[in-house]
C-alpha atoms as a PDB file:
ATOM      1  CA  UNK A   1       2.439  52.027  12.445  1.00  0.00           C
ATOM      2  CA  UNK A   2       1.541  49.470   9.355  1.00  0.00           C
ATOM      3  CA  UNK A   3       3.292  46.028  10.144  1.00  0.00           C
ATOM      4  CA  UNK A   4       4.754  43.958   7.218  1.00  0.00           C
ATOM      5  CA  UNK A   5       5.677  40.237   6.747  1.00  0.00           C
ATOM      6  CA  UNK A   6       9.247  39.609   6.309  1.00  0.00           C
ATOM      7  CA  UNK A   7       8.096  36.577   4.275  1.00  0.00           C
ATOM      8  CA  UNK A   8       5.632  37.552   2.281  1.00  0.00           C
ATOM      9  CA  UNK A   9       7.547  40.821   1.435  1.00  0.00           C
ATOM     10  CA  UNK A  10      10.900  38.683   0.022  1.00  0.00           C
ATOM     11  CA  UNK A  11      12.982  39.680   3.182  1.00  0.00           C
ATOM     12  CA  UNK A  12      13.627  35.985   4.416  1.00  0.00           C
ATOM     13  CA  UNK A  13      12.654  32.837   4.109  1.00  0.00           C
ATOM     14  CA  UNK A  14      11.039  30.050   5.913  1.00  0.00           C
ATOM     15  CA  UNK A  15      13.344  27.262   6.802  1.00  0.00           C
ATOM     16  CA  UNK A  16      11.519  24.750   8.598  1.00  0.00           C
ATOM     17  CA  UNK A  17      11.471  20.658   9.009  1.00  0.00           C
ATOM     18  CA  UNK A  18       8.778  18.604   8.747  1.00  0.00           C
ATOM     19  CA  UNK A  19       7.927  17.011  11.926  1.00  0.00           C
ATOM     20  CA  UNK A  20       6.659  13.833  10.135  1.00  0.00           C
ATOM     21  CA  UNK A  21       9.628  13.180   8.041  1.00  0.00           C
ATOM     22  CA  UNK A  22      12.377  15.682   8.551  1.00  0.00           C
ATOM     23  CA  UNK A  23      11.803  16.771   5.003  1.00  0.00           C
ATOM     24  CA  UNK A  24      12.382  20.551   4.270  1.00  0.00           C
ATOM     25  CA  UNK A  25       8.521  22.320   4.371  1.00  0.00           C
ATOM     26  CA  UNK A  26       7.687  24.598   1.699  1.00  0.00           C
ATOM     27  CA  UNK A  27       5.996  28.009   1.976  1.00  0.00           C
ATOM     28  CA  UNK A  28       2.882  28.339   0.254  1.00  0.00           C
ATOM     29  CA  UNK A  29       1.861  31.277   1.201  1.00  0.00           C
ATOM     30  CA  UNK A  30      -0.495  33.458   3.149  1.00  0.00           C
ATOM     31  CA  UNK A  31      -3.528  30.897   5.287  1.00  0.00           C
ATOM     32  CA  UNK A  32      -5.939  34.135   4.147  1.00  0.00           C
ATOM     33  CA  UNK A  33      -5.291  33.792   0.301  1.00  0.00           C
ATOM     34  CA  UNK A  34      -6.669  30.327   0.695  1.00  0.00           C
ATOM     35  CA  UNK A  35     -10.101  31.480   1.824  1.00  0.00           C
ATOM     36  CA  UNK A  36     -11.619  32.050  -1.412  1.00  0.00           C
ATOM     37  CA  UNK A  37     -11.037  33.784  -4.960  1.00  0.00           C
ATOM     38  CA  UNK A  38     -10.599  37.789  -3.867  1.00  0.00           C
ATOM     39  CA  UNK A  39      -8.985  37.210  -0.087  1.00  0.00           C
ATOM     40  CA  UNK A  40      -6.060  38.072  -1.763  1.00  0.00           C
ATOM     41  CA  UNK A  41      -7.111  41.282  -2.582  1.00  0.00           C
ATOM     42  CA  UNK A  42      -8.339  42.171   0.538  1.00  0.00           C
ATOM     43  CA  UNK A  43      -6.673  44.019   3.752  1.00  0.00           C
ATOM     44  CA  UNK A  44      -4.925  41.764   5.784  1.00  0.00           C
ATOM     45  CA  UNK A  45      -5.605  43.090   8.900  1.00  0.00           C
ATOM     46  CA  UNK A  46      -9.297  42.688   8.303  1.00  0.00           C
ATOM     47  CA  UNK A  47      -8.696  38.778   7.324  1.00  0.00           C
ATOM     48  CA  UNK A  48      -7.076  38.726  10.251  1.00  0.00           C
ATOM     49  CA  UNK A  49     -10.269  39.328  12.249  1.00  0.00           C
ATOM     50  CA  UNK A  50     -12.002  36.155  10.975  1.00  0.00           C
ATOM     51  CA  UNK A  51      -9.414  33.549  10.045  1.00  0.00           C
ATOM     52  CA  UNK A  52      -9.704  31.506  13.318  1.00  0.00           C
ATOM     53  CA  UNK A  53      -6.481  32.058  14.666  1.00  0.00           C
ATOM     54  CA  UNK A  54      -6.530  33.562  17.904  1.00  0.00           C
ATOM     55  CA  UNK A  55      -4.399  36.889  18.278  1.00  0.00           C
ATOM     56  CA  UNK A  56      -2.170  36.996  14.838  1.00  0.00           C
ATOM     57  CA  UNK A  57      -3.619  40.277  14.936  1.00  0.00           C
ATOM     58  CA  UNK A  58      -2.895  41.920  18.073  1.00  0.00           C
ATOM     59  CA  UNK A  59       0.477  39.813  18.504  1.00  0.00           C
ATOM     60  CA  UNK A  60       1.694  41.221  14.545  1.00  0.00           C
ATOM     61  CA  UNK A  61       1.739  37.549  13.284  1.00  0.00           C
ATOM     62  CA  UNK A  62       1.211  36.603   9.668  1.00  0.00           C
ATOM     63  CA  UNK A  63      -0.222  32.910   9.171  1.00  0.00           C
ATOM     64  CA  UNK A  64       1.569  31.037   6.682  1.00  0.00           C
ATOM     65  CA  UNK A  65       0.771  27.811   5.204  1.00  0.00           C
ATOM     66  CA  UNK A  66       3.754  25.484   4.942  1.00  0.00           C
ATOM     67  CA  UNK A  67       3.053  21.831   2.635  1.00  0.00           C
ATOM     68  CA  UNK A  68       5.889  18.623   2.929  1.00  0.00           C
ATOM     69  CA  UNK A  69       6.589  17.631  -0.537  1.00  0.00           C
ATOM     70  CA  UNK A  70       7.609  13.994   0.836  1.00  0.00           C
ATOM     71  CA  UNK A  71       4.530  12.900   2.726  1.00  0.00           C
ATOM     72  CA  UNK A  72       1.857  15.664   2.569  1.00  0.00           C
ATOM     73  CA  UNK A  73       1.848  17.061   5.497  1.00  0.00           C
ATOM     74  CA  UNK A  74       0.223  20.315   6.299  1.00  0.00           C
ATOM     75  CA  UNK A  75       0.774  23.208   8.380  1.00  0.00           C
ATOM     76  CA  UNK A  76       0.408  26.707   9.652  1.00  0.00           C
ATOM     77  CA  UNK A  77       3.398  28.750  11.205  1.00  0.00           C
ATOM     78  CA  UNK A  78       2.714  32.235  12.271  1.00  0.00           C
ATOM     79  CA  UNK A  79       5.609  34.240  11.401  1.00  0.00           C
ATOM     80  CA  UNK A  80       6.459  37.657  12.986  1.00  0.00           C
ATOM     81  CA  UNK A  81       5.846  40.637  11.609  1.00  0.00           C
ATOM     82  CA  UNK A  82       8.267  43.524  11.506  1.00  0.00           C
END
């Protein structure tokens, strides 16, 4: 059975705090999409298999890449997939 983000598919959001400032983080979006022009068009599992995170893809986790408006501050936070 096909997994799906509950993020990336409009289901919920991502509420999370900065750990720097305590600043609401925003989503930006899939780590994969970041890769280069067309990793957005490919199959996610198959990102999956060379992103550098360790078991997103046997654990149903989709990487997503969170930005602090206030001081800059990047991050990943793998979000379960249903």
């Amino acid at each position: 059975m096909d997994h799906i983000c509950p993020i990336c598919n409009g289901f919920e959001m991502i509420r999370a705090a900065c750990d720097r400032c305590g600043c609401t983080l925003e989503d930006k979006g899939r780590l994969m999409d970041y890769f280069d022009d067309y990793s957005a068009y490919l199959e996610i599992d198959d990102m999956k298999k060379s992103n550098t995170i360790s078991n997103d893809l046997q654990n149903n986790q989709c990487p997503h890449t969170l930005s602090c408006p206030n001081c800059g501050t990047n991050s990943i936070m793998l979000v379960g997939e249903w």
